[in-house]
Protein backbone atom coordinates (compact mmCIF):
# COMPACT_ATOMS: atom_id res chain seq x y z
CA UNK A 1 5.14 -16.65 -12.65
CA UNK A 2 2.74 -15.89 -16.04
CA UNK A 3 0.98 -12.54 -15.89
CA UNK A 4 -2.04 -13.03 -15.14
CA UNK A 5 -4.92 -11.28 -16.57
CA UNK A 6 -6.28 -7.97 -14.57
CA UNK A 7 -3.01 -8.43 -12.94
CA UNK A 8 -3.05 -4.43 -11.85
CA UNK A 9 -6.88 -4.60 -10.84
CA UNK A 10 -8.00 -4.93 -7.35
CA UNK A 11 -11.57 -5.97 -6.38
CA UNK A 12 -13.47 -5.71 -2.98
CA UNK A 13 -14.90 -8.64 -1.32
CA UNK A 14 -18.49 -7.92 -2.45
CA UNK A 15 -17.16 -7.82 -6.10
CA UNK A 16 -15.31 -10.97 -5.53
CA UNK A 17 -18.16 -13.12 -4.60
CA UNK A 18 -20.05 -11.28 -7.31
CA UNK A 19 -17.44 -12.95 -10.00
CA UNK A 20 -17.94 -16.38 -7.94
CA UNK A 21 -21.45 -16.11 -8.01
CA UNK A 22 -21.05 -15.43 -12.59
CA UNK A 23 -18.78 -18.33 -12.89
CA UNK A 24 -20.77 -20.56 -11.30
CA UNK A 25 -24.39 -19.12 -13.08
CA UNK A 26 -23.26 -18.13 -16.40
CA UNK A 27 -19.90 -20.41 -16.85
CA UNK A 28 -21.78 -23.43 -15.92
CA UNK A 29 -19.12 -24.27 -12.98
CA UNK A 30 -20.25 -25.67 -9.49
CA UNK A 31 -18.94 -24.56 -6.75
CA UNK A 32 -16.83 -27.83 -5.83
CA UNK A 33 -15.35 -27.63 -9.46
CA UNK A 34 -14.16 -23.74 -8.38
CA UNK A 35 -12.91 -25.42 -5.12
CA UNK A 36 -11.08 -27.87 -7.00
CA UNK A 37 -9.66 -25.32 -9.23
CA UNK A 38 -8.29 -23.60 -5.64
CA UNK A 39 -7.16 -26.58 -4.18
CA UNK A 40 -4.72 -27.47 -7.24
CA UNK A 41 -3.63 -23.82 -7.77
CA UNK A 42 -2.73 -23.57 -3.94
CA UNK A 43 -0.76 -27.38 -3.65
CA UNK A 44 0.68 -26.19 -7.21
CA UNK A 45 2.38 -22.85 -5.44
CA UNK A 46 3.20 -24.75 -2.38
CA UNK A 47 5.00 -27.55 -4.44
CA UNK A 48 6.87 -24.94 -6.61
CA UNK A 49 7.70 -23.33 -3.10
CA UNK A 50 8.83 -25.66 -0.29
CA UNK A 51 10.26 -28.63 -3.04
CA UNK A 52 11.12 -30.43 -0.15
CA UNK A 53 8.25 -30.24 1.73
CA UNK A 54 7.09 -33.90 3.06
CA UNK A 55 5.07 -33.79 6.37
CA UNK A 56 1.96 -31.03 6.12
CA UNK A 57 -0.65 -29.99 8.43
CA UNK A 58 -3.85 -28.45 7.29
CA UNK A 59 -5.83 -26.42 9.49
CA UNK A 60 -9.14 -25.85 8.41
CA UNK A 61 -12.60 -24.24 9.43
CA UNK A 62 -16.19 -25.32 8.25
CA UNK A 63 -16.49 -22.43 5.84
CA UNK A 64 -15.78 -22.67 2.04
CA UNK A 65 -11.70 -21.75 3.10
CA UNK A 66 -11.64 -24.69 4.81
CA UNK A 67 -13.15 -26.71 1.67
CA UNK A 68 -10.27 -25.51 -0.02
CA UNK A 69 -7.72 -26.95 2.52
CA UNK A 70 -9.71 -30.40 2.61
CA UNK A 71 -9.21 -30.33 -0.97
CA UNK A 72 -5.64 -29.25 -0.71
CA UNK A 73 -4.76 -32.12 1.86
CA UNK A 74 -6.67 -34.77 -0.39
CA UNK A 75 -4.19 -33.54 -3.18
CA UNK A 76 -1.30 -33.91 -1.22
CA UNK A 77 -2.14 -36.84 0.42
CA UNK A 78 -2.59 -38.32 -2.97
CA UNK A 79 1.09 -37.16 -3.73
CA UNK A 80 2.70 -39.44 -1.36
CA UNK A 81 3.25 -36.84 1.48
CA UNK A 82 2.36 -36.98 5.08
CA UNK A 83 -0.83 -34.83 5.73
CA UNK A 84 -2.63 -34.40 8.94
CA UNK A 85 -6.09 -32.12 9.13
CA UNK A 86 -6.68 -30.30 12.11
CA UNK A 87 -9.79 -28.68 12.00
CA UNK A 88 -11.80 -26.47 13.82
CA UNK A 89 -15.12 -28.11 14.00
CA UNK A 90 -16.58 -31.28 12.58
CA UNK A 91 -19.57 -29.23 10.68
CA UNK A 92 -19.82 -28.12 7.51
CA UNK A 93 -22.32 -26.95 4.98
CA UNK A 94 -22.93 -27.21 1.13
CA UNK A 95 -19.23 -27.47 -0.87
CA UNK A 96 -17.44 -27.56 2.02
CA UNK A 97 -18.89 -30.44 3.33
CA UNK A 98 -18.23 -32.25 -0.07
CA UNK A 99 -14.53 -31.13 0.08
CA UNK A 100 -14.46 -33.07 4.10
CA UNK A 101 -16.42 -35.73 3.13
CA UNK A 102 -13.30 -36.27 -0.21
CA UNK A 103 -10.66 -35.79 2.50
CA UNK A 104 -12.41 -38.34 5.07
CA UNK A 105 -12.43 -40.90 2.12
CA UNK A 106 -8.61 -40.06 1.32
CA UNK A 107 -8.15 -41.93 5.19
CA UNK A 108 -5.60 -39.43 6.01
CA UNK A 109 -5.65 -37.77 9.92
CA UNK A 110 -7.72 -35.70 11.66
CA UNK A 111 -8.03 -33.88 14.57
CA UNK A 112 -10.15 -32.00 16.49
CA UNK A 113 -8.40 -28.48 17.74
CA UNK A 114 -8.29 -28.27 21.66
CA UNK A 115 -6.62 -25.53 23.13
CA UNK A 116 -4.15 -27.50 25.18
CA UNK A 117 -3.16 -29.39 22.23
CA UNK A 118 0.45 -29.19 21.17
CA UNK A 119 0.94 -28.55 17.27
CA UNK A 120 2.53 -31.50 15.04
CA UNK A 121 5.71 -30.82 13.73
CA UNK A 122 5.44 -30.25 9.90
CA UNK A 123 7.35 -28.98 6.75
CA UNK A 124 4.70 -26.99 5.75
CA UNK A 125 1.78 -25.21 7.98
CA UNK A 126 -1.34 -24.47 5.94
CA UNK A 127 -3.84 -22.06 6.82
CA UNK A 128 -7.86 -22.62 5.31
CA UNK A 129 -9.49 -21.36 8.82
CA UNK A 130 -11.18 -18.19 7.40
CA UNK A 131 -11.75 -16.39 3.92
CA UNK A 132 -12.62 -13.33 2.38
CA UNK A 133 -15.55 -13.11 4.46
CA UNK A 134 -14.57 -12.08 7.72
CA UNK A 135 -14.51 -8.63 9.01
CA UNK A 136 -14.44 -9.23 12.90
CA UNK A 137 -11.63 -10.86 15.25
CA UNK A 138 -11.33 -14.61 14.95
CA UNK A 139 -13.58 -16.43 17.75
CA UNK A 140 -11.64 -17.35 20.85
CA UNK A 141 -11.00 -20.98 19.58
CA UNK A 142 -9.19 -20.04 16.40
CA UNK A 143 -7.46 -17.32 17.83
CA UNK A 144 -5.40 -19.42 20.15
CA UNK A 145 -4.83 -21.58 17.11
CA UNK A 146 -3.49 -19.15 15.01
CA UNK A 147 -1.24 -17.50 18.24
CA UNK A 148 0.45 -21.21 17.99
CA UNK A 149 0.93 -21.11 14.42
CA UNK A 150 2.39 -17.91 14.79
CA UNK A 151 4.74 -18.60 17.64
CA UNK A 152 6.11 -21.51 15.90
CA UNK A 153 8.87 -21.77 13.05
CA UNK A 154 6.93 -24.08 10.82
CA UNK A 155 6.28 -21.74 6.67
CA UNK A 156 2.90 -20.63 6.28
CA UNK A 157 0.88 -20.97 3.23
CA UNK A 158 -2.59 -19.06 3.15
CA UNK A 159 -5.30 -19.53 0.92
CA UNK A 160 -6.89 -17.11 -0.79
CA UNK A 161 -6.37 -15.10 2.89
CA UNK A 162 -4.44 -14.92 5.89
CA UNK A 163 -7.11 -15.74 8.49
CA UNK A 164 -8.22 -12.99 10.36
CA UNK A 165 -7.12 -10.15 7.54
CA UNK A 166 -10.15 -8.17 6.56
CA UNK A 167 -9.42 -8.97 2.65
CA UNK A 168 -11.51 -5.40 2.16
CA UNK A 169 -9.58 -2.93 3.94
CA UNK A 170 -6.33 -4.55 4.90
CA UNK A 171 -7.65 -4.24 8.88
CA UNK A 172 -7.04 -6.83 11.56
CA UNK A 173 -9.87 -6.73 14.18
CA UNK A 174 -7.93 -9.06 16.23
CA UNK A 175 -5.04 -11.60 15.99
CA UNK A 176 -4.42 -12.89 12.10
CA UNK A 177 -2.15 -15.73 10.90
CA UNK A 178 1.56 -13.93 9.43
CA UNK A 179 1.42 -16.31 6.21
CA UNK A 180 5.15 -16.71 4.57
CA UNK A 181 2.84 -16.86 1.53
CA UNK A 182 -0.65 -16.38 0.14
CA UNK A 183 -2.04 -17.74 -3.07
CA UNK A 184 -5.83 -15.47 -3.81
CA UNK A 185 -7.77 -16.78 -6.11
CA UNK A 186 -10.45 -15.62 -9.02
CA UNK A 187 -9.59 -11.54 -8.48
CA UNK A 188 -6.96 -9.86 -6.03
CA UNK A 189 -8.60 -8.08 -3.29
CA UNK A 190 -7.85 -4.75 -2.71
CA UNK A 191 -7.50 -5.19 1.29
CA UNK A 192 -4.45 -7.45 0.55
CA UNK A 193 -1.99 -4.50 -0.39
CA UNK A 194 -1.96 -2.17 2.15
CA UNK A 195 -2.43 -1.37 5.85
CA UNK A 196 -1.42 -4.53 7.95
CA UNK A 197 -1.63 -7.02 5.35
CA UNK A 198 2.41 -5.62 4.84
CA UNK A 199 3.39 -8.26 7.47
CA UNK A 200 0.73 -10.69 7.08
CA UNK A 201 0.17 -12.05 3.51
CA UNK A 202 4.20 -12.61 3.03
CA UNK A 203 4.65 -13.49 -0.94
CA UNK A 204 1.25 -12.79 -2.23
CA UNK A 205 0.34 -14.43 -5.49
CA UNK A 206 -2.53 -14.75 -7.93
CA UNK A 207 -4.57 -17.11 -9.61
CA UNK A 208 -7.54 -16.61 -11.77
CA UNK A 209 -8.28 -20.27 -11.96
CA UNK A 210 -8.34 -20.43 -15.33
CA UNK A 211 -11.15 -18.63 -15.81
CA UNK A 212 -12.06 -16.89 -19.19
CA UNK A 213 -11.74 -12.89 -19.17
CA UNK A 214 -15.08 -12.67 -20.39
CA UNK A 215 -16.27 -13.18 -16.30
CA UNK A 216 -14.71 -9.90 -15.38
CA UNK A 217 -17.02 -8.03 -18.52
CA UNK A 218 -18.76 -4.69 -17.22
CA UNK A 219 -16.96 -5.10 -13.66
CA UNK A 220 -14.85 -2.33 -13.27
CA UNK A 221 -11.95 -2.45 -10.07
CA UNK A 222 -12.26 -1.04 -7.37
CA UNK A 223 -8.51 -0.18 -7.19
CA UNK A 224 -5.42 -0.63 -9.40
CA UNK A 225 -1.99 -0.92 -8.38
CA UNK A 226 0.87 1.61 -9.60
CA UNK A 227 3.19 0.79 -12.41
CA UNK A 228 6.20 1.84 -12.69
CA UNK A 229 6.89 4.30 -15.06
CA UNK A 230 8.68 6.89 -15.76
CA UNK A 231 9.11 10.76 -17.37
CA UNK A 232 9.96 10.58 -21.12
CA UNK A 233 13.61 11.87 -22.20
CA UNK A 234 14.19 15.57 -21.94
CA UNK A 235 14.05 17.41 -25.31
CA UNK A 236 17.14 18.02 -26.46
CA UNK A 237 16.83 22.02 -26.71
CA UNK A 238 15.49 21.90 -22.95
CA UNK A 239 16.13 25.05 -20.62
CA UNK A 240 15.79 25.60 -16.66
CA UNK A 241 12.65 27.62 -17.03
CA UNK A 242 11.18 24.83 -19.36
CA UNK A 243 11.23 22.41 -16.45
CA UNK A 244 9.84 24.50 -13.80
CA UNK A 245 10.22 26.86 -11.49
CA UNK A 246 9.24 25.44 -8.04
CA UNK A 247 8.72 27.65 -4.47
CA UNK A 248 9.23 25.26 -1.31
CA UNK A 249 8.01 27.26 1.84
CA UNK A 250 8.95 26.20 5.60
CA UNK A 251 11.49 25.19 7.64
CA UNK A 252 10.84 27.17 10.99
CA UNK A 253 13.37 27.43 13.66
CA UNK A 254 15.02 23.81 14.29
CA UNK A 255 13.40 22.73 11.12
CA UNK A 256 15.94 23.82 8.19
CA UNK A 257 16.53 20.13 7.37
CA UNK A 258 13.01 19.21 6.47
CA UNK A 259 12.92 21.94 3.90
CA UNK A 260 16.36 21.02 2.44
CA UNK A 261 15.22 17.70 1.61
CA UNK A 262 12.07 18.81 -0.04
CA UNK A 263 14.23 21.49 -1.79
CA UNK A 264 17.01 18.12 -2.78
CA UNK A 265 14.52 15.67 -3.69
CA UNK A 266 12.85 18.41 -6.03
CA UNK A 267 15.96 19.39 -8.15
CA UNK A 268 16.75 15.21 -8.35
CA UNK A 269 13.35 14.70 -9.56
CA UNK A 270 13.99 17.10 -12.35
CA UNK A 271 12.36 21.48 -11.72
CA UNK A 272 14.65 23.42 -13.20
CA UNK A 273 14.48 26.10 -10.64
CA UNK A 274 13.75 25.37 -6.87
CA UNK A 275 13.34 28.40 -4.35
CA UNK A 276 13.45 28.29 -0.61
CA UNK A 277 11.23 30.40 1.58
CA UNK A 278 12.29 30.05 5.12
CA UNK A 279 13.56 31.83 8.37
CA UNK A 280 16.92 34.07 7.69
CA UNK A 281 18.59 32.08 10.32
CA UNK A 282 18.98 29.20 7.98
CA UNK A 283 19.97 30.95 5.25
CA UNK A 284 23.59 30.08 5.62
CA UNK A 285 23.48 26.43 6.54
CA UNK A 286 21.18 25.92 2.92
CA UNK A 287 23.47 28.06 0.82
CA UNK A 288 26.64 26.11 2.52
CA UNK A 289 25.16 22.75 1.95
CA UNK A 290 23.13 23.29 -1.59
CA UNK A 291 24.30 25.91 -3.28
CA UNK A 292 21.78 24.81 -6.37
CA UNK A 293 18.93 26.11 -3.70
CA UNK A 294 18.02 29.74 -4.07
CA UNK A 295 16.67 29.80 -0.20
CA UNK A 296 15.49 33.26 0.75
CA UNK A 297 14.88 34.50 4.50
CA UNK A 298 11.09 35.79 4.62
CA UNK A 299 9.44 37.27 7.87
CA UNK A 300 6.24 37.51 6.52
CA UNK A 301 3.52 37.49 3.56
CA UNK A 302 4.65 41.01 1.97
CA UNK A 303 8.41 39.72 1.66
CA UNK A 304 7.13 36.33 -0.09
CA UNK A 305 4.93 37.61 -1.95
CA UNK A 306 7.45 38.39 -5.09
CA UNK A 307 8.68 34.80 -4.81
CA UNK A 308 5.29 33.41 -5.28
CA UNK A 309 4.80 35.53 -8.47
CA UNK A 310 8.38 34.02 -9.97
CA UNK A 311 6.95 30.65 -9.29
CA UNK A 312 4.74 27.60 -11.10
CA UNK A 313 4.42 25.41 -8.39
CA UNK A 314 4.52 25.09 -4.39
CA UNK A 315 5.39 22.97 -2.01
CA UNK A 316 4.29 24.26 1.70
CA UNK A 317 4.44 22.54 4.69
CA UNK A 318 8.15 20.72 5.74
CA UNK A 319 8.97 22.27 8.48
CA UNK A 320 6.67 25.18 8.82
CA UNK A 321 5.64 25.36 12.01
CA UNK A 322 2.09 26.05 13.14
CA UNK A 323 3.13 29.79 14.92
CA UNK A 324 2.09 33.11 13.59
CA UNK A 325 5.17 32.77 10.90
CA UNK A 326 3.83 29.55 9.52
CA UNK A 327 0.37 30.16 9.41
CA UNK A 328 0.66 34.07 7.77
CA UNK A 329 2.58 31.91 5.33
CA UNK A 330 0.45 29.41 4.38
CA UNK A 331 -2.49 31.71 4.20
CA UNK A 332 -0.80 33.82 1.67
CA UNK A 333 0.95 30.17 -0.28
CA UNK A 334 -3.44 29.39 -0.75
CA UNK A 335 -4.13 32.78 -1.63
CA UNK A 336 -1.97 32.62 -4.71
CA UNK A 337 -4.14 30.05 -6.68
CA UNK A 338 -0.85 28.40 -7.76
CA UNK A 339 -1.04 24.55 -7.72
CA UNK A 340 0.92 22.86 -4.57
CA UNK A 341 1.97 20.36 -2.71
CA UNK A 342 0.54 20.02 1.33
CA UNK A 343 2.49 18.32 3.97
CA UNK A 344 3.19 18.14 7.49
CA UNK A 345 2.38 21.07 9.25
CA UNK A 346 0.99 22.70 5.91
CA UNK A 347 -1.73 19.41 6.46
CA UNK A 348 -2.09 20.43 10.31
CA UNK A 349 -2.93 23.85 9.78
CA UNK A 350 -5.33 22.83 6.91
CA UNK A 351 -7.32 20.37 9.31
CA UNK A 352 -7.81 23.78 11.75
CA UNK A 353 -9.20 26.26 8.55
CA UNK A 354 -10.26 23.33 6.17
CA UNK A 355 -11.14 24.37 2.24
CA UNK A 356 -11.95 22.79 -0.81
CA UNK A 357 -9.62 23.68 -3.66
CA UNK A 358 -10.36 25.09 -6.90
CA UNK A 359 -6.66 25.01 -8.29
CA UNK A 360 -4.63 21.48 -8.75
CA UNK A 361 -3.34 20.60 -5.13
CA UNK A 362 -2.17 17.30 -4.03
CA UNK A 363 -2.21 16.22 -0.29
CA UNK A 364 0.47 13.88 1.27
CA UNK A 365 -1.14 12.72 5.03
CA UNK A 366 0.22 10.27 7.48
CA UNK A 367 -2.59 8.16 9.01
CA UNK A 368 -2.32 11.00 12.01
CA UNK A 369 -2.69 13.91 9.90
CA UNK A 370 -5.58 12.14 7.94
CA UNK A 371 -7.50 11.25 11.59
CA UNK A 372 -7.02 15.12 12.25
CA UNK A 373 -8.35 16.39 8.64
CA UNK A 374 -11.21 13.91 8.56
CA UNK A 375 -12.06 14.65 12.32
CA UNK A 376 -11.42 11.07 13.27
CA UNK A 377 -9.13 8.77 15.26
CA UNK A 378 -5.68 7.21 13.60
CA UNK A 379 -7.56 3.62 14.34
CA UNK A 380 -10.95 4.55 12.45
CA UNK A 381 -8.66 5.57 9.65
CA UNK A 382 -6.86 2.61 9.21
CA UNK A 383 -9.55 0.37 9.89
CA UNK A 384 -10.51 1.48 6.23
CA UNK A 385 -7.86 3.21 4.55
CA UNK A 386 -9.81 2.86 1.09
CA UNK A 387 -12.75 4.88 2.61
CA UNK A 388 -10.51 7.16 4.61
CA UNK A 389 -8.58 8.43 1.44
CA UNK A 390 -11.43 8.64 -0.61
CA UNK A 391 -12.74 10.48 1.82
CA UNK A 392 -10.05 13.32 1.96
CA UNK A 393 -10.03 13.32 -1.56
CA UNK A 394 -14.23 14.45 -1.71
CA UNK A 395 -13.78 16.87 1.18
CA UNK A 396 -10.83 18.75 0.24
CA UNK A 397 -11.15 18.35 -3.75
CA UNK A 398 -7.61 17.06 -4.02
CA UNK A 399 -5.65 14.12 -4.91
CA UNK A 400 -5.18 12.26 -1.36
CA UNK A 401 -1.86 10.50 -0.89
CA UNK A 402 -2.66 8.32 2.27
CA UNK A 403 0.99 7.26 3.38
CA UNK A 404 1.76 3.98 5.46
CA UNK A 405 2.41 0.61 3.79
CA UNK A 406 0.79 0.37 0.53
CA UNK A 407 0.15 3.93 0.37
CA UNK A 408 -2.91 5.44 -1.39
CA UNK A 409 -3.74 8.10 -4.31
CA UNK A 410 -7.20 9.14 -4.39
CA UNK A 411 -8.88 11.16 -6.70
CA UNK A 412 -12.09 13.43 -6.09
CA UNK A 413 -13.83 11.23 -8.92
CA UNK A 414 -12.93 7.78 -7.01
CA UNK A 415 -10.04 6.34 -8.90
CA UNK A 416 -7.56 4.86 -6.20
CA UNK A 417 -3.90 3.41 -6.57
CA UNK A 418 -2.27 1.68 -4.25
CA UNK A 419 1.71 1.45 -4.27
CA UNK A 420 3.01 -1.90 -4.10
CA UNK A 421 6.75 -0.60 -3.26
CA UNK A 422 8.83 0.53 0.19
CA UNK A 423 10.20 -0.89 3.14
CA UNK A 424 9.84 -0.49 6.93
CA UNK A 425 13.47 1.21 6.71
CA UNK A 426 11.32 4.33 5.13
CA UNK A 427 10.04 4.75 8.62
CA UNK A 428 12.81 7.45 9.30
CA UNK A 429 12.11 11.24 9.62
CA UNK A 430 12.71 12.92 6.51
CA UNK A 431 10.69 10.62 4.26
CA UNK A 432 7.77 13.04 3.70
CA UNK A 433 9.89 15.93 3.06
CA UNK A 434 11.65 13.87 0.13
CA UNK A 435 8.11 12.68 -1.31
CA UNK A 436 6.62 16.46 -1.34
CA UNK A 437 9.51 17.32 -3.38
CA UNK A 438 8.99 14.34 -6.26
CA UNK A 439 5.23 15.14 -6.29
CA UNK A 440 5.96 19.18 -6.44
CA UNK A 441 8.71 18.85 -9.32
CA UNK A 442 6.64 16.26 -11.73
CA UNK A 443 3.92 19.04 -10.92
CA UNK A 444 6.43 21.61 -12.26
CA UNK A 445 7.16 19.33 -15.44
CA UNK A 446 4.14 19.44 -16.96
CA UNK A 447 2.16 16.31 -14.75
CA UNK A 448 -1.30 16.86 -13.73
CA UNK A 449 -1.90 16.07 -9.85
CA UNK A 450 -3.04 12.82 -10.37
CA UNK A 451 -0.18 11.74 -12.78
CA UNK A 452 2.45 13.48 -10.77
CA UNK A 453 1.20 11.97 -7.16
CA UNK A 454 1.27 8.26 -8.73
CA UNK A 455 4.41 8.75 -10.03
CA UNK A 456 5.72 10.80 -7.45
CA UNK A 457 4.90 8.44 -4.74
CA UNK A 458 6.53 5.04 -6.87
CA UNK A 459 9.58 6.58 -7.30
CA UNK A 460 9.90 7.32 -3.88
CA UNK A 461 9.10 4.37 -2.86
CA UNK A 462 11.45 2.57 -5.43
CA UNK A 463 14.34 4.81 -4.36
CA UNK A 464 13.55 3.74 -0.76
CA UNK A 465 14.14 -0.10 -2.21
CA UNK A 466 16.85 0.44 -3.95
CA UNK A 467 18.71 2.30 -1.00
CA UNK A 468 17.26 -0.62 1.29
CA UNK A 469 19.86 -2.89 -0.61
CA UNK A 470 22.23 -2.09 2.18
CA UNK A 471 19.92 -2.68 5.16
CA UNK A 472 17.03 -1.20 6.22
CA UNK A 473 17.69 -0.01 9.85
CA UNK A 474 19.66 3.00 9.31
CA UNK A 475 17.98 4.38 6.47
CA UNK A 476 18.48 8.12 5.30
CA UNK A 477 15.98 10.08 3.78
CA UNK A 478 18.87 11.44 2.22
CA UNK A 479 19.87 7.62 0.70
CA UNK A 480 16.96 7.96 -1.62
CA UNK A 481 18.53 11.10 -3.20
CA UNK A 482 20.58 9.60 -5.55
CA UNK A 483 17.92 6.15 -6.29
CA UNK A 484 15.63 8.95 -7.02
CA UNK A 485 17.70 10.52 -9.86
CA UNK A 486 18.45 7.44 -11.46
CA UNK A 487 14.92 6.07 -11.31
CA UNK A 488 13.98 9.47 -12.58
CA UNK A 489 15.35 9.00 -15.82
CA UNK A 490 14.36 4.90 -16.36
CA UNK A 491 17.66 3.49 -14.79
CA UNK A 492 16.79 0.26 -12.88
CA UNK A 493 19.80 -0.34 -11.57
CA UNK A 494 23.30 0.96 -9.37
């Protein structure tokens, strides 16, 4: 597929139907000829898609989505192939009604939806029920539609949306259709990339509809989604202390691994110098399994007090425990004014004494530590992970890495990127611990927060891909360690 233009920019509904509303008054388009334009885009992708495809069934609703599937079923009806309409009701208004009326003309099938009905076997299943604008559950009707098309084996194609996705926040109020692939037209909407649209829009594509760039003038995104990129080459006279000297502080009793894999994944994403503050007991296990580590046994804020002065950056939280030990310890870590890295229990204890920052700091929540620093529940946070990390981000004064499929980077000023990489095999302890690291040692190479948490988080998640290539149940954090190096200095590939 072509680039298209504002490829990396994501849009929110109200935006979207702000660019529909310019084509159509200062392009000169109707709204059919837009519909049209959908129509041919979507039968296009399906075409280039399912080759083979003969026998389709449309299922449309009265709204402008379902225009687009009348349209779509006139197309391929008109193609030779065998197309049957099922719709959900025999009303519709204004474009969409034009698109039926074309489709009634064509003499091809259609049916009325009733719940007892059994669905016709097709090649291809194609889904025009809802659209961009619906941000509630499906009505009882469609949603025992959509269970069927669900439980069956029949490919999905969605248009423009997987019914019953909010296209704004990536929420699903209720049941939604799991599309095997989406074509979205005009702009990509942001709610498409992260939160449960993961397992909903399958292979998500774009088309602008040939529409000139001069429609998206003086409308900035919303969102943009990461690129991958990369640290430039080392100079060639570099030293250990010109790469940073980073401080890691946790790992509480039971907890030595979580602070071993920040301490790995920091020294493979390139500080020079990484030093462990943590409990004496694991002392030997680090120094036997890392050597590269310089891990130190502190009992309190006087003893790590000379390791914070040694250091440039911190990461504090893996494994730190929420006890008198971890919390004397993180008072001291926010005391120093150094720039750091928050996690886990570092996150926890910040939600109980919460502070705005005056000093770089980037914050790496899970949806549950996010519910506990915004004072919310896990489902009001997800319903609107845009709002929720922009949120954090105002409150605390720090970037905001929301975590979860298509994780988040917020900045105080509003800028959001959302990560387009990772894989359910990610969902493994450990993965946090490795992401604090890549954040804290592109912190200690010179990155500002924002830089270093968008780059941090894609190579993580890149490194989680690559070490996916052998299956994703069963995933390490430790796998990524190696991805994570390699990435690191612009290799693509094992």
């Amino acid at each position: 597929m072509p680039v298209v233009p504002h490829h990396r920019d994501l849009y929110t509904v109200e935006q979207v139907r702000v660019l529909d509303r310019r084509a159509i008054d200062d392009l000169g388009m109707t709204g059919f000829e837009l519909m049209n334009r959908a129509a041919t885009a979507a039968f296009a992708a399906l075409c280039r898609h399912w080759p083979e495809a003969r026998r389709m069934v449309v299922f449309c609703g009265p709204g402008n989505n379902g225009g687009d599937g009348y349209l779509l079923a006139s197309l391929a009806h008109g193609a030779g192939m065998a197309v049957e309409v099922i719709e959900l009701s025999d009303v519709s208004h204004g474009d969409a009604a034009h698109a039926r009326d074309t489709w009634q003309r064509s003499m091809g099938i259609t049916r009325h939806w009733q719940q007892d009905a059994s669905l016709p076997l097709a090649d291809v299943y194609v889904d025009a029920l809802y659209g961009t604008g619906l941000n509630r559950a499906p009505e009882p009707s469609a949603t025992g539609l959509i269970d069927r098309i669900n439980a069956s084996s029949v490919p999905v194609l969605a248009l423009d949306v997987p019914s019953g996705l909010n296209a704004d926040t990536g929420d699903c109020p209720g049941t939604a259709i799991r599309a095997d692939m989406t074509v979205s037209f005009i702009a990509a909407k942001r709610g498409m990339y992260t939160g449960h649209a993961a397992t909903i829009v399958g292979i998500l594509q774009l088309d602008t509809l040939g529409l000139p760039d001069s429609l998206w003038r003086g409308m900035p995104a919303d969102a943009s989604l990461l690129e991958a990129t990369y640290l430039p080459p080392r100079a060639r006279d570099a030293h250990k202390g010109y790469c940073g000297h980073v401080l890691a502080i946790g790992g509480d009793y039971g907890t030595a691994g979580a602070i071993r894999l920040c301490g790995e994944a920091t020294l493979r994403s390139g500080a020079g110098l990484v030093s462990i503050a943590t409990r004496t007991e694991n002392i030997f296990a680090l120094n036997s399994a890392r050597p590269e580590l310089m891990a130190h046994g502190v009992h309190g804020p006087q003893e790590l007090q000379w390791l914070l002065d040694r250091a440039d950056v911190l990461a504090v939280g893996p494994g730190l425990g929420q006890g008198a030990w971890g919390h004397a310890l993180w008072l001291t870590a926010l005391d120093s004014g150094k720039p750091m890295v928050l996690d886990a229990d570092g996150l926890n204890l910040l939600a109980r004494e919460p502070q705005r920052f005056s000093v770089p700091v980037v914050l790496t929540p899970h949806p549950g530590e996010a519910a506990r620093l915004l004072g919310k529940s896990i489902a009001q946070v997800q319903a609107d992970r845009f709002a929720s990390a922009r949120a954090l981000a105002h409150r605390y004064n720090a970037i905001v890495v929301l975590k979860g499929p298509g994780s988040l980077i917020a900045h105080p000023d509003g800028r959001l990127d959302v990560c387009i990489w990772g894989n359910p095999g990610m969902a493994s302890g450990g993965m946090g611990d490795l992401l604090t690291g890549v954040i804290t040692a592109l912190l200690a190479q010179g990155c500002s927060a924002w830089d270093a948490a968008c780059l941090g988080v894609g190579l993580h998640a890149r490194a989680g891909d690559l070490a996916a290539r052998r299956g994703e149940r069963g995933l390490l954090a430790s796998d990524l360690l190696e991805p994570l190096r390699m990435l690191g200095n612009g290799l693509e590939h094992d």
